[in-house]
PDB file of N, CA and C in Angstrom:
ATOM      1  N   UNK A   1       0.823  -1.172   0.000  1.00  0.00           N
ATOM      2  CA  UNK A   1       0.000   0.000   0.000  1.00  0.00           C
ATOM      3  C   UNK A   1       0.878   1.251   0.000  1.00  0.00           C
ATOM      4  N   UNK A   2       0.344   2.297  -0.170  1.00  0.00           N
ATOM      5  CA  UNK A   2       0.979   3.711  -0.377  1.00  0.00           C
ATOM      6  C   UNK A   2       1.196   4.401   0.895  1.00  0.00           C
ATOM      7  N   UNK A   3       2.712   4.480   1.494  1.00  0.00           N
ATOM      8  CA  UNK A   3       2.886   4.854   2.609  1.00  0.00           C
ATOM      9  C   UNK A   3       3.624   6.200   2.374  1.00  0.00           C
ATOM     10  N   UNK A   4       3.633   7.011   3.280  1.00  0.00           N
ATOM     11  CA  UNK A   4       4.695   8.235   2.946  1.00  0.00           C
ATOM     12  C   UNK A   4       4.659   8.099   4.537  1.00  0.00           C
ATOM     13  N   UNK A   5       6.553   8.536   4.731  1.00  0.00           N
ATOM     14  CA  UNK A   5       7.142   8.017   5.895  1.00  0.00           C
ATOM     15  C   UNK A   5       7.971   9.740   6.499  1.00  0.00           C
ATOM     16  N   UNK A   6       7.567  10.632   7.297  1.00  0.00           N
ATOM     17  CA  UNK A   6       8.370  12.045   7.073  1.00  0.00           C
ATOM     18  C   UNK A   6       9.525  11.612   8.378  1.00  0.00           C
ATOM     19  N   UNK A   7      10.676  12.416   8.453  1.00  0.00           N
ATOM     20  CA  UNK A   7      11.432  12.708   9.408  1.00  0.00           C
ATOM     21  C   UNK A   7      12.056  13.168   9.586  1.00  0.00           C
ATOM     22  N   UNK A   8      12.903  14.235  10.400  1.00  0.00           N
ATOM     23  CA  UNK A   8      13.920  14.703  10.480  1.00  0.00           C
ATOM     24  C   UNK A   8      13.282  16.587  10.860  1.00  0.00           C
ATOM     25  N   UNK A   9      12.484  16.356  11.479  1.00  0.00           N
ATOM     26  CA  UNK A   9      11.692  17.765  12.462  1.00  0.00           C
ATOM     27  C   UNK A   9      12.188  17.679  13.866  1.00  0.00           C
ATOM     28  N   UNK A  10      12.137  18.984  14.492  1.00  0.00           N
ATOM     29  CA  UNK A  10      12.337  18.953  15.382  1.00  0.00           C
ATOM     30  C   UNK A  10      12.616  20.268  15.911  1.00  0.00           C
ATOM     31  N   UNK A  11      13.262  20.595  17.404  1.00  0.00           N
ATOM     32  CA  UNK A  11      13.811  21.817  17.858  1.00  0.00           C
ATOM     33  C   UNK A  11      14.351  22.446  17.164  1.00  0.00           C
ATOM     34  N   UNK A  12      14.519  23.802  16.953  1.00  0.00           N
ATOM     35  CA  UNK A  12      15.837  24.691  16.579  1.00  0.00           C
ATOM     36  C   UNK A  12      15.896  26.283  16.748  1.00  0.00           C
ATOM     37  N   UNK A  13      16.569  26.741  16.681  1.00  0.00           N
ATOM     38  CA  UNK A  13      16.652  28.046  17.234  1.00  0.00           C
ATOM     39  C   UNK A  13      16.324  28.702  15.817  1.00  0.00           C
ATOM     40  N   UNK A  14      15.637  30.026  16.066  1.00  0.00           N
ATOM     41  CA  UNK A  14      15.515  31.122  14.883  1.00  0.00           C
ATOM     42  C   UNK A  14      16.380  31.451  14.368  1.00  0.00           C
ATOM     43  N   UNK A  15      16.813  31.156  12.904  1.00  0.00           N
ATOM     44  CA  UNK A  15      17.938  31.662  12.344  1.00  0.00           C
ATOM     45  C   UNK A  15      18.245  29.733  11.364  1.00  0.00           C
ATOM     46  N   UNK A  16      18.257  28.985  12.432  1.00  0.00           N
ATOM     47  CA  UNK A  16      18.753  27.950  12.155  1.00  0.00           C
ATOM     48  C   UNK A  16      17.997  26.907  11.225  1.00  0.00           C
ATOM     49  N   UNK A  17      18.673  26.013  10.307  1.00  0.00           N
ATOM     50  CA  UNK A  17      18.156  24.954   9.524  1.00  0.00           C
ATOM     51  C   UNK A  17      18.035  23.854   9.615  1.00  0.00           C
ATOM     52  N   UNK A  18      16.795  22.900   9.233  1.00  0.00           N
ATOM     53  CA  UNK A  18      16.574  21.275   9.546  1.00  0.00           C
ATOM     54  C   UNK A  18      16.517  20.579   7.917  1.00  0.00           C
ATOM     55  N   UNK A  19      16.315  19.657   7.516  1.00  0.00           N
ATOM     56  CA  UNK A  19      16.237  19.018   6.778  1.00  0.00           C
ATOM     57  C   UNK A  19      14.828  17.749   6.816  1.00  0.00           C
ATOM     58  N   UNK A  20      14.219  18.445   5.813  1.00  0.00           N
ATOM     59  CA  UNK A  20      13.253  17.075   6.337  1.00  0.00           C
ATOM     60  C   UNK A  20      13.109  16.080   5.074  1.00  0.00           C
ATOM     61  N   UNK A  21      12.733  14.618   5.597  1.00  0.00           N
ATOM     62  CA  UNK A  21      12.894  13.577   4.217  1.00  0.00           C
ATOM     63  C   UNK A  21      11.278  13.419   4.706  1.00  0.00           C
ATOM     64  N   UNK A  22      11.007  12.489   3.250  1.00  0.00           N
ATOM     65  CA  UNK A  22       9.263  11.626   3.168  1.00  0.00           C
ATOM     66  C   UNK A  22      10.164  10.419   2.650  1.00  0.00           C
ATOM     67  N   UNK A  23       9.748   9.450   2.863  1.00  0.00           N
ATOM     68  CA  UNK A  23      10.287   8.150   2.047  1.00  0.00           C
ATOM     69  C   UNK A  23       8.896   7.634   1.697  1.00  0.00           C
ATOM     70  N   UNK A  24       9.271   7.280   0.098  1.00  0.00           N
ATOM     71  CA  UNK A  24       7.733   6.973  -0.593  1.00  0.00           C
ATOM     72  C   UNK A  24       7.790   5.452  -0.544  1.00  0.00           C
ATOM     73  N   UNK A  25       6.890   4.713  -0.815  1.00  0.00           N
ATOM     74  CA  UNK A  25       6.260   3.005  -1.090  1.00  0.00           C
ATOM     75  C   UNK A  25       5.158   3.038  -1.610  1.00  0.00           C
ATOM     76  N   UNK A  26       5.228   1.935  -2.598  1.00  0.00           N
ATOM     77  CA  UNK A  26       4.011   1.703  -2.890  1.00  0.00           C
ATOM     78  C   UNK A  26       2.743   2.235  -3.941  1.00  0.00           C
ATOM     79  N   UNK A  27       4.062   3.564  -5.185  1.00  0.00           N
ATOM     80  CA  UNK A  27       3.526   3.539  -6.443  1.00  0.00           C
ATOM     81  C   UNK A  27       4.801   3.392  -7.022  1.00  0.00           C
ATOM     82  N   UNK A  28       4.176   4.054  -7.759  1.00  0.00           N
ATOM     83  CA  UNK A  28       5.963   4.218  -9.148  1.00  0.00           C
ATOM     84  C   UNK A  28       6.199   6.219  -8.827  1.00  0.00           C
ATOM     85  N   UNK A  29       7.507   6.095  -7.664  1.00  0.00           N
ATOM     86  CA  UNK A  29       7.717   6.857  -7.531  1.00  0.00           C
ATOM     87  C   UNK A  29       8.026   8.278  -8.582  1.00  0.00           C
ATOM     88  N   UNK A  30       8.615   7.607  -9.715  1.00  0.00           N
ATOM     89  CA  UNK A  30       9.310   8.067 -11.157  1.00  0.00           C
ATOM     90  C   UNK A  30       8.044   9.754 -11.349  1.00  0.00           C
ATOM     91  N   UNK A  31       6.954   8.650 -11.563  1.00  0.00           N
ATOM     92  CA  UNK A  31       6.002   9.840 -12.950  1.00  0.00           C
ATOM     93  C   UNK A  31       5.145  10.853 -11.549  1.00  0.00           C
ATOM     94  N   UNK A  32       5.790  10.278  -9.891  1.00  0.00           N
ATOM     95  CA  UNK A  32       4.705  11.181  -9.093  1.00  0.00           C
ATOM     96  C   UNK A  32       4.943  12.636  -8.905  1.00  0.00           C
ATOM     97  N   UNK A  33       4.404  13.563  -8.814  1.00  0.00           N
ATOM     98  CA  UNK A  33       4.264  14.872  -8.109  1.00  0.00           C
ATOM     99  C   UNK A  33       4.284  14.366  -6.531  1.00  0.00           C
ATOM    100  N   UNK A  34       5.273  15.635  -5.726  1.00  0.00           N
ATOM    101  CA  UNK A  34       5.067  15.416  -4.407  1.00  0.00           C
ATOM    102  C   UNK A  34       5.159  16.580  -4.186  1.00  0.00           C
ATOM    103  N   UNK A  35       4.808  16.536  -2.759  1.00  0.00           N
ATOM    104  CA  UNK A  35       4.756  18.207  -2.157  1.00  0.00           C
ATOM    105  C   UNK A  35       4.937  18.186  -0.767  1.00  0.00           C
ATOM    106  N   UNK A  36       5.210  19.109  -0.411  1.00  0.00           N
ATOM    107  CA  UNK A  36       5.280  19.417   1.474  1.00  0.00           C
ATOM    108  C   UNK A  36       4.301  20.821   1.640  1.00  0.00           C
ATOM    109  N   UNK A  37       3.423  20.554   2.951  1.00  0.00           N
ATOM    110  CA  UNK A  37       2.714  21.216   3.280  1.00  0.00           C
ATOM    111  C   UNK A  37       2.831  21.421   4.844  1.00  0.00           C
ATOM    112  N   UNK A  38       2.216  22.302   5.169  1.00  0.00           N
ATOM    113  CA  UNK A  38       2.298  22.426   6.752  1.00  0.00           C
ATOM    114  C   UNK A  38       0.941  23.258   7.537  1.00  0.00           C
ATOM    115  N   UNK A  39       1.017  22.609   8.461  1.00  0.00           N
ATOM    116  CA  UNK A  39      -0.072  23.231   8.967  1.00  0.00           C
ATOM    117  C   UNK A  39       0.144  23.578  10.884  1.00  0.00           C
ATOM    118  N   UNK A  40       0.216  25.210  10.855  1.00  0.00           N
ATOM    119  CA  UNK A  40       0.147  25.626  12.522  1.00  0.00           C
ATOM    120  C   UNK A  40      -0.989  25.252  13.062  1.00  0.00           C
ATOM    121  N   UNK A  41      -1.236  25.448  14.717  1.00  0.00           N
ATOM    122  CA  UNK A  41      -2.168  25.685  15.330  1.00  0.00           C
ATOM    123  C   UNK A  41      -3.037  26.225  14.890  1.00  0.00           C
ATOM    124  N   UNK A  42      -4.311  26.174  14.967  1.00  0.00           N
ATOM    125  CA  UNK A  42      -5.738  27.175  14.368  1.00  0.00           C
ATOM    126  C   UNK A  42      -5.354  27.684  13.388  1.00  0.00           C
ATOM    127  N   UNK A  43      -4.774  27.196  12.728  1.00  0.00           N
ATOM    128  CA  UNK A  43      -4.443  27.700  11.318  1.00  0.00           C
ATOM    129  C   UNK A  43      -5.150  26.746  10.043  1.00  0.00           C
ATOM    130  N   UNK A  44      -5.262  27.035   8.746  1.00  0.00           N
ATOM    131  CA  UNK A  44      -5.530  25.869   7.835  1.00  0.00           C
ATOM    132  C   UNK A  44      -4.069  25.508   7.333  1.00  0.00           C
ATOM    133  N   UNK A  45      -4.122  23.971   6.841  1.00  0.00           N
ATOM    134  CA  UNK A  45      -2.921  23.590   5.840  1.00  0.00           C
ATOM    135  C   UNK A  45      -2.540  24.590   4.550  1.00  0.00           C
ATOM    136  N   UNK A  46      -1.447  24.871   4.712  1.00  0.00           N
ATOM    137  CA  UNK A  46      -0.691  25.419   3.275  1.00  0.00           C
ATOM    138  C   UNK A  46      -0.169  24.806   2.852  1.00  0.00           C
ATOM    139  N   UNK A  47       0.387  25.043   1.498  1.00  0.00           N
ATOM    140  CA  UNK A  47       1.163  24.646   0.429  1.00  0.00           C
ATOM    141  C   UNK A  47       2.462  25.522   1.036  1.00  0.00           C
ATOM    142  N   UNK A  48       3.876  24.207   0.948  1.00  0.00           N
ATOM    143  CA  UNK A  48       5.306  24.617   1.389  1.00  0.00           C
ATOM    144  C   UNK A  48       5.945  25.010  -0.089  1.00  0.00           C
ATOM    145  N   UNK A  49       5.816  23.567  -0.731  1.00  0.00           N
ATOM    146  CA  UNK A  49       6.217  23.138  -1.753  1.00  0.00           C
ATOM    147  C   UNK A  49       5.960  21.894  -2.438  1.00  0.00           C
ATOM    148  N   UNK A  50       6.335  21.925  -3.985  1.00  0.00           N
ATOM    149  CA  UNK A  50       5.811  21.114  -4.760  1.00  0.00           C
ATOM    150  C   UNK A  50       6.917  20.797  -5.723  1.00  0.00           C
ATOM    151  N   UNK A  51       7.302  19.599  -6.367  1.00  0.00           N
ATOM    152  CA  UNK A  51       8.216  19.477  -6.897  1.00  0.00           C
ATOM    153  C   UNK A  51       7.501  18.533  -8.233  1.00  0.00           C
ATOM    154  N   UNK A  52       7.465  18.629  -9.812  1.00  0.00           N
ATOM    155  CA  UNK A  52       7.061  17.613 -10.462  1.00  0.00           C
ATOM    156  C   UNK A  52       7.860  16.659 -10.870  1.00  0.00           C
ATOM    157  N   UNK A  53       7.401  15.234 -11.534  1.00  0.00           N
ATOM    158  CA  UNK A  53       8.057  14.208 -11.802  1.00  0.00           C
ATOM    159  C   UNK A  53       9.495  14.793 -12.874  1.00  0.00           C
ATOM    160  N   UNK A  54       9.763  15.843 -13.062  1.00  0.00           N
ATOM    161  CA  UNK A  54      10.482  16.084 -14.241  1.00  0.00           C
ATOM    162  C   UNK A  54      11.496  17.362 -12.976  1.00  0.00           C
ATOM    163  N   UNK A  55      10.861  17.459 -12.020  1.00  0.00           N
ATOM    164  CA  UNK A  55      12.056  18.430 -11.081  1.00  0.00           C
ATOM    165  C   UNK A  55      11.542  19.578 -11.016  1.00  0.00           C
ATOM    166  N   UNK A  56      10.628  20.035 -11.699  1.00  0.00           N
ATOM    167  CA  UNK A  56       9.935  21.758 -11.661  1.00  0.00           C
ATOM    168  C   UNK A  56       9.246  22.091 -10.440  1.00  0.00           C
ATOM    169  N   UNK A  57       9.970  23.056  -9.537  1.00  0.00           N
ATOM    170  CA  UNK A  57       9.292  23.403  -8.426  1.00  0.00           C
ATOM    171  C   UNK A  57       8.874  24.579  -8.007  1.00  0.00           C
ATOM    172  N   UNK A  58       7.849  24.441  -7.169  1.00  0.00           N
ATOM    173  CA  UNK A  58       6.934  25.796  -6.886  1.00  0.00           C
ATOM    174  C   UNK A  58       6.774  25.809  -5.455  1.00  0.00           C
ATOM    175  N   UNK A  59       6.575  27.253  -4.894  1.00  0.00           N
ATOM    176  CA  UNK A  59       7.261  27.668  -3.592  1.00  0.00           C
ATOM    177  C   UNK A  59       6.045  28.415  -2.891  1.00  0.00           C
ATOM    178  N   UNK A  60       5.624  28.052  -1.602  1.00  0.00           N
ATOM    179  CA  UNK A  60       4.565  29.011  -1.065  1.00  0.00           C
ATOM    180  C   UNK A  60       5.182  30.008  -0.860  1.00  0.00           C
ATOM    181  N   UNK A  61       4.303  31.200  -0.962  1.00  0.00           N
ATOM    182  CA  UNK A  61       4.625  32.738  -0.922  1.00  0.00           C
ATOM    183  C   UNK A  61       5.664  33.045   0.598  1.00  0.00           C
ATOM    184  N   UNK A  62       5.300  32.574   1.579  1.00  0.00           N
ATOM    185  CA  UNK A  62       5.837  32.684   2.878  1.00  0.00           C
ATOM    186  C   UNK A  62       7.609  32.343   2.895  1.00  0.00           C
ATOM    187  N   UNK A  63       7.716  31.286   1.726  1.00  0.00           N
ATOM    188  CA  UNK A  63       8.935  30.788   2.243  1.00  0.00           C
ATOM    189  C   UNK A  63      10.103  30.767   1.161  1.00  0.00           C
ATOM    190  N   UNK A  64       9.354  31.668   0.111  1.00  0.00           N
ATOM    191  CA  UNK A  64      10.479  31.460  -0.787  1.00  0.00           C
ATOM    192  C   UNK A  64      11.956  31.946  -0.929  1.00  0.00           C
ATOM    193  N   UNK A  65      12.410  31.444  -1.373  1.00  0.00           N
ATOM    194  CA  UNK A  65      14.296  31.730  -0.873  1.00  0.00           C
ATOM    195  C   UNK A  65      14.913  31.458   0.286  1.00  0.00           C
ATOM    196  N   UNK A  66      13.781  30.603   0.952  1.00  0.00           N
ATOM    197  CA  UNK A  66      14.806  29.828   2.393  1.00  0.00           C
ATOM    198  C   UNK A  66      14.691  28.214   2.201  1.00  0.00           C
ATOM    199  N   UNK A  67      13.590  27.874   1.419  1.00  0.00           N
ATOM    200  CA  UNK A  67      13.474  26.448   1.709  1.00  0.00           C
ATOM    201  C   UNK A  67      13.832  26.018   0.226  1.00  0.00           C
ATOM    202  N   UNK A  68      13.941  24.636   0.065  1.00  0.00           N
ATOM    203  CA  UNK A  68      14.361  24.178  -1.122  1.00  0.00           C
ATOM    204  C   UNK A  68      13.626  22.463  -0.782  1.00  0.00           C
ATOM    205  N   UNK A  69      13.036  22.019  -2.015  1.00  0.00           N
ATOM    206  CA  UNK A  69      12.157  21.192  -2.054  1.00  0.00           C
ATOM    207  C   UNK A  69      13.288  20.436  -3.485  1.00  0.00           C
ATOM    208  N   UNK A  70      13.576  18.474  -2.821  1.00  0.00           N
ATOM    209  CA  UNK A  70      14.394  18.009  -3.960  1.00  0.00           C
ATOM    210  C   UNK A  70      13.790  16.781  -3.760  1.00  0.00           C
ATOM    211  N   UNK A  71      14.310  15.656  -4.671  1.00  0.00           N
ATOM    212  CA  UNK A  71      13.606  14.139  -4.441  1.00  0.00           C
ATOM    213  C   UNK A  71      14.916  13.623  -5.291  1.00  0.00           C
ATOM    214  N   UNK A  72      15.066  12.498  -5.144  1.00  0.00           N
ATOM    215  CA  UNK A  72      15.834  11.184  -4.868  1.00  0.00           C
ATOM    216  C   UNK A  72      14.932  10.012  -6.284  1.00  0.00           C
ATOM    217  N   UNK A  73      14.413  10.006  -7.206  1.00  0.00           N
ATOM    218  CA  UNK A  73      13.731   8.964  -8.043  1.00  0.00           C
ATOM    219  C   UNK A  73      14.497   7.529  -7.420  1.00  0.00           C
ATOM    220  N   UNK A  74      15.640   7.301  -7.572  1.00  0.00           N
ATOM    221  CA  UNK A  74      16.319   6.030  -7.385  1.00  0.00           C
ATOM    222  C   UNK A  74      16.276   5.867  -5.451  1.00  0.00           C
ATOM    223  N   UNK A  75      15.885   6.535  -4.733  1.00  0.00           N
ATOM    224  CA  UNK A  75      15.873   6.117  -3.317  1.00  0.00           C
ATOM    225  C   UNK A  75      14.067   6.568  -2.989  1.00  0.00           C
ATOM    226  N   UNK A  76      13.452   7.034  -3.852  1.00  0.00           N
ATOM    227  CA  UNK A  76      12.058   7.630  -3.832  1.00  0.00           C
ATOM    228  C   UNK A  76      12.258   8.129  -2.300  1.00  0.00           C
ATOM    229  N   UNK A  77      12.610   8.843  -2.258  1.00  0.00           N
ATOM    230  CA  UNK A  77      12.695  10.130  -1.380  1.00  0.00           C
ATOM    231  C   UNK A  77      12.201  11.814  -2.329  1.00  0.00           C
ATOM    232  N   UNK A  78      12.120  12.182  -1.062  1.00  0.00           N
ATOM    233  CA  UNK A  78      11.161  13.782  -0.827  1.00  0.00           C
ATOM    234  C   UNK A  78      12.330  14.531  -0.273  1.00  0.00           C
ATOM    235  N   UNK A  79      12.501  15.334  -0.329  1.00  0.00           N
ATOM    236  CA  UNK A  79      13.363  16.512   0.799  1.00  0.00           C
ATOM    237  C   UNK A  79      12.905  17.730   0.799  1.00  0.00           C
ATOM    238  N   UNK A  80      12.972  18.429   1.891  1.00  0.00           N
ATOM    239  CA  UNK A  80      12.878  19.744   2.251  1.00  0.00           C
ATOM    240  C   UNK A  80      13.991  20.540   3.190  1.00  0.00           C
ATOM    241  N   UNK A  81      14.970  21.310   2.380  1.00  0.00           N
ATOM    242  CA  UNK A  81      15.661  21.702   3.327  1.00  0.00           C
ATOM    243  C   UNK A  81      15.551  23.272   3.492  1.00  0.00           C
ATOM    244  N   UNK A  82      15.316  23.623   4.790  1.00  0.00           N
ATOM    245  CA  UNK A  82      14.661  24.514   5.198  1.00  0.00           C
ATOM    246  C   UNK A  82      15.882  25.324   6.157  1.00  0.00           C
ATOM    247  N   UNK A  83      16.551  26.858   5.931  1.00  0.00           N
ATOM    248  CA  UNK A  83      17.459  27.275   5.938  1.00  0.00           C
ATOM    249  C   UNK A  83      16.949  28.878   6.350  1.00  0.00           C
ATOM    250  N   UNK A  84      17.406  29.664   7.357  1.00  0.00           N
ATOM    251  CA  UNK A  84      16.750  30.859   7.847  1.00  0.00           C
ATOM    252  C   UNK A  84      15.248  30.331   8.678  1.00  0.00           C
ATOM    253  N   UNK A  85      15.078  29.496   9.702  1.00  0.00           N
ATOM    254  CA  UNK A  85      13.941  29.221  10.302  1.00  0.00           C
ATOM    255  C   UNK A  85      13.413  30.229  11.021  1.00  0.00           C
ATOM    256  N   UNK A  86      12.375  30.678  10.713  1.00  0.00           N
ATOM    257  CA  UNK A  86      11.575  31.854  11.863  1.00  0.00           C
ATOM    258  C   UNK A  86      10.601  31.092  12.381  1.00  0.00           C
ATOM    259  N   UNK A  87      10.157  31.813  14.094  1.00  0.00           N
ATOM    260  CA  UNK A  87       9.092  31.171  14.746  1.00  0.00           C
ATOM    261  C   UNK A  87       7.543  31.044  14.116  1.00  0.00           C
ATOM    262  N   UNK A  88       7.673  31.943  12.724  1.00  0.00           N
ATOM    263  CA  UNK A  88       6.605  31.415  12.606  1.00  0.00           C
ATOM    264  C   UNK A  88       6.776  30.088  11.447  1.00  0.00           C
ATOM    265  N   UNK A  89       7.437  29.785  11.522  1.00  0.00           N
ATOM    266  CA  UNK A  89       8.072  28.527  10.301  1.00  0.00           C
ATOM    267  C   UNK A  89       6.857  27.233  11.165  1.00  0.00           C
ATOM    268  N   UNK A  90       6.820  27.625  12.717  1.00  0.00           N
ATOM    269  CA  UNK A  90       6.371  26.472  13.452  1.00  0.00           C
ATOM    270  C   UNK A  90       5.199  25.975  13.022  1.00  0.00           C
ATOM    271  N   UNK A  91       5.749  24.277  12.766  1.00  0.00           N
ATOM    272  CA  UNK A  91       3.928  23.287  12.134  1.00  0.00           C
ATOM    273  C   UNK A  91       4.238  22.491  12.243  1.00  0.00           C
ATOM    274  N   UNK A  92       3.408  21.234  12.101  1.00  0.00           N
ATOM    275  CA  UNK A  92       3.570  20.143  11.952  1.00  0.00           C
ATOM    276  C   UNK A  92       3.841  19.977  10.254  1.00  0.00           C
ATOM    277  N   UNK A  93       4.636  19.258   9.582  1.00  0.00           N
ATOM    278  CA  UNK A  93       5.167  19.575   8.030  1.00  0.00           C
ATOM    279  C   UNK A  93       4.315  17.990   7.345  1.00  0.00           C
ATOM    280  N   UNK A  94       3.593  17.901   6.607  1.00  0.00           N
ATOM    281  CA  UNK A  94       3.277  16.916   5.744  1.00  0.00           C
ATOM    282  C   UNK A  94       3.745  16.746   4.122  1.00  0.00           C
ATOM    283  N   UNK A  95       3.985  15.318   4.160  1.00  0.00           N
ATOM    284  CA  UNK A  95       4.262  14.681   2.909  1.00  0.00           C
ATOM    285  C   UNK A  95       3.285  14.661   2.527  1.00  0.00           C
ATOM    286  N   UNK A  96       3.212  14.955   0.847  1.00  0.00           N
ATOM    287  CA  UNK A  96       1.879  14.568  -0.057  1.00  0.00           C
ATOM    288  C   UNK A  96       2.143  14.454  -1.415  1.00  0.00           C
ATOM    289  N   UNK A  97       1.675  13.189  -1.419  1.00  0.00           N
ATOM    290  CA  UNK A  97       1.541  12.720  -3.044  1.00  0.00           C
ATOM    291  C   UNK A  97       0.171  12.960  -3.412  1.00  0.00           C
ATOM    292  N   UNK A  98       0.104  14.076  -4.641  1.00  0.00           N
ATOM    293  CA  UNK A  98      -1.676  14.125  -5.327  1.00  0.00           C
ATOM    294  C   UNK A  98      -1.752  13.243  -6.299  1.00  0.00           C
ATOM    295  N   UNK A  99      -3.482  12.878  -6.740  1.00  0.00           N
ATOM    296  CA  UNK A  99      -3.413  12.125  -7.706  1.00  0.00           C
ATOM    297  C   UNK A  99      -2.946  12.676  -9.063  1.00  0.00           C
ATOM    298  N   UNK A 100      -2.119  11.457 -10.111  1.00  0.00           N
ATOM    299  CA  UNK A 100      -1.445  11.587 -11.055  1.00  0.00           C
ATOM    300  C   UNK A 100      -1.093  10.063 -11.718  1.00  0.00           C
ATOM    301  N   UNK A 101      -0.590   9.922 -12.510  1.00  0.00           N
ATOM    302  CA  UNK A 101      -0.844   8.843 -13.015  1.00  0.00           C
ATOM    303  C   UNK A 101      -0.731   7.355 -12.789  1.00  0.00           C
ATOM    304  N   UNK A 102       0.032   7.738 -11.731  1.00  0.00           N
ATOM    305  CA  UNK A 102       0.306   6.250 -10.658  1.00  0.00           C
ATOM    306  C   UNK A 102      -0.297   6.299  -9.247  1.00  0.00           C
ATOM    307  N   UNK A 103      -1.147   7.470  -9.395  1.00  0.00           N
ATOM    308  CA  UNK A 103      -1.974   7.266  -7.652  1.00  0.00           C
ATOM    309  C   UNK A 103      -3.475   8.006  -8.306  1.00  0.00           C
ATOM    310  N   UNK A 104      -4.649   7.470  -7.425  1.00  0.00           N
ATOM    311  CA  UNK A 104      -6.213   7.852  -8.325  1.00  0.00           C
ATOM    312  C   UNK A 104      -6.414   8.870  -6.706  1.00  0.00           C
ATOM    313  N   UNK A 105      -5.958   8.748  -5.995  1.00  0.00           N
ATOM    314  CA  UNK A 105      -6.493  10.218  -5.221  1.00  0.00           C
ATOM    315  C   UNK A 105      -5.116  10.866  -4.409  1.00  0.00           C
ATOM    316  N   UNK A 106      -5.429  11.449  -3.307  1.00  0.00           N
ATOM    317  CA  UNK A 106      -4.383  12.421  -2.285  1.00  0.00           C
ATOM    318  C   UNK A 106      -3.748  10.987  -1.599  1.00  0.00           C
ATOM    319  N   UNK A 107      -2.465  11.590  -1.205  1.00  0.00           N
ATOM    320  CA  UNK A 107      -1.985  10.571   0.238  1.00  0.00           C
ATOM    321  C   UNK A 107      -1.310  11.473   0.784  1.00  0.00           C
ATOM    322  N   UNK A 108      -1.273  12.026   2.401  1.00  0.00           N
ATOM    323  CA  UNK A 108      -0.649  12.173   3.041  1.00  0.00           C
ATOM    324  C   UNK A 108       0.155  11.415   4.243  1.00  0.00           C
ATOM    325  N   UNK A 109       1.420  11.986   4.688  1.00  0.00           N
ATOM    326  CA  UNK A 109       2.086  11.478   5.789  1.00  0.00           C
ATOM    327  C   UNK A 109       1.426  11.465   6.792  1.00  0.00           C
ATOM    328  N   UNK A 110       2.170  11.249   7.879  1.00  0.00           N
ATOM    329  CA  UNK A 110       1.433  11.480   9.462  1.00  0.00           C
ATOM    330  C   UNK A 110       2.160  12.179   9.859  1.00  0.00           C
ATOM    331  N   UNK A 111       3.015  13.280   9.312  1.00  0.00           N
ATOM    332  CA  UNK A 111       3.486  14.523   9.725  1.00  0.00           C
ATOM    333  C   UNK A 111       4.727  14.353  10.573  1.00  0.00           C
ATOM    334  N   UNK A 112       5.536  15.392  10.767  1.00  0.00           N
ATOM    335  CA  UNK A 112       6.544  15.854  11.359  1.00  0.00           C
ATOM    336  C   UNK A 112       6.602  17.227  12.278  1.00  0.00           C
ATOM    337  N   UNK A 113       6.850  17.552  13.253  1.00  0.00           N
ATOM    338  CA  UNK A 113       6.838  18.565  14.167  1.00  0.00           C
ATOM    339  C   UNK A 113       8.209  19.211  13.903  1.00  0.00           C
ATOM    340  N   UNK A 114       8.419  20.994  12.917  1.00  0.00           N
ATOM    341  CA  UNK A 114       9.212  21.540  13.163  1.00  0.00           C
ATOM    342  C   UNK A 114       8.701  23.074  14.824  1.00  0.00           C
ATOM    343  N   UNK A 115       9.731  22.908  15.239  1.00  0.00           N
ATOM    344  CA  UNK A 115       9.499  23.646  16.700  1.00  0.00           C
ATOM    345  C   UNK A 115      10.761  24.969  16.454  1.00  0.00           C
ATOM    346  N   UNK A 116      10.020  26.440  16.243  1.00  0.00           N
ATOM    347  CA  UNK A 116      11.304  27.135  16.019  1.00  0.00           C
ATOM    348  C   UNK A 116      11.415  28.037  17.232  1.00  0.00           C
ATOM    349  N   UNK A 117      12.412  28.318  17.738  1.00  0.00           N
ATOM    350  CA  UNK A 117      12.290  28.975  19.081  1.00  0.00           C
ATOM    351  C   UNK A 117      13.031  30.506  18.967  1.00  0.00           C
ATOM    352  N   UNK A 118      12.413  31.210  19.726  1.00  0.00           N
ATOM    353  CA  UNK A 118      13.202  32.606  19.030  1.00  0.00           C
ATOM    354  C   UNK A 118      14.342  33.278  19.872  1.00  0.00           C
TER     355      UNK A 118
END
């Protein structure tokens, strides 16, 4: 079945950078679109980033020029490396594969906790 696996969240001081992975299973990683999203407290989910099967990526308004969104085809990995962290960077961060030609709807992770402290 279609798992997306996130990790590598956690503490860090304002200013400072984490790295986060998704490890995919369970389509044909090759032809997928993936993305990272995040969502604060009482807040709704946003769009972080999006990367397509061919490498073309697109950047939520909040974060562009600190984070960088890459993938791995031969290890079907996701990355997000996230560089200049501000407190409001703080969310829980989700993996997401949308539907596309090797998946017929959404899949998300079960999330990751970045914590930025100021």
């Amino acid at each position: 079945q279609v798992q997306l696996v996130e990790s590598g969240g956690g503490l860090v001081q304002a200013g400072g950078s984490l790295r986060l992975s998704c490890a995919a299973s369970g389509f044909v990683f090759r032809v997928a679109s993936m993305g990272w999203y995040r969502q604060a407290p009482g807040k709704q989910r946003e769009l972080v980033a999006t990367i397509s099967s061919g490498g073309s990526t697109n950047y939520g308004d909040s974060i562009k020029g600190r984070f960088t969104i890459s993938r791995d085809n031969a290890k079907k990995m996701v990355y997000l490396q996230m560089n200049s962290l501000k407190p409001e960077d703080t969310a829980v961060y989700y993996c997401n594969a949308p539907p596309n030609l090797a998946l017929s709807r959404n899949y998300w992770g079960q999330g990751t906790q970045v914590t930025v402290s100021s």
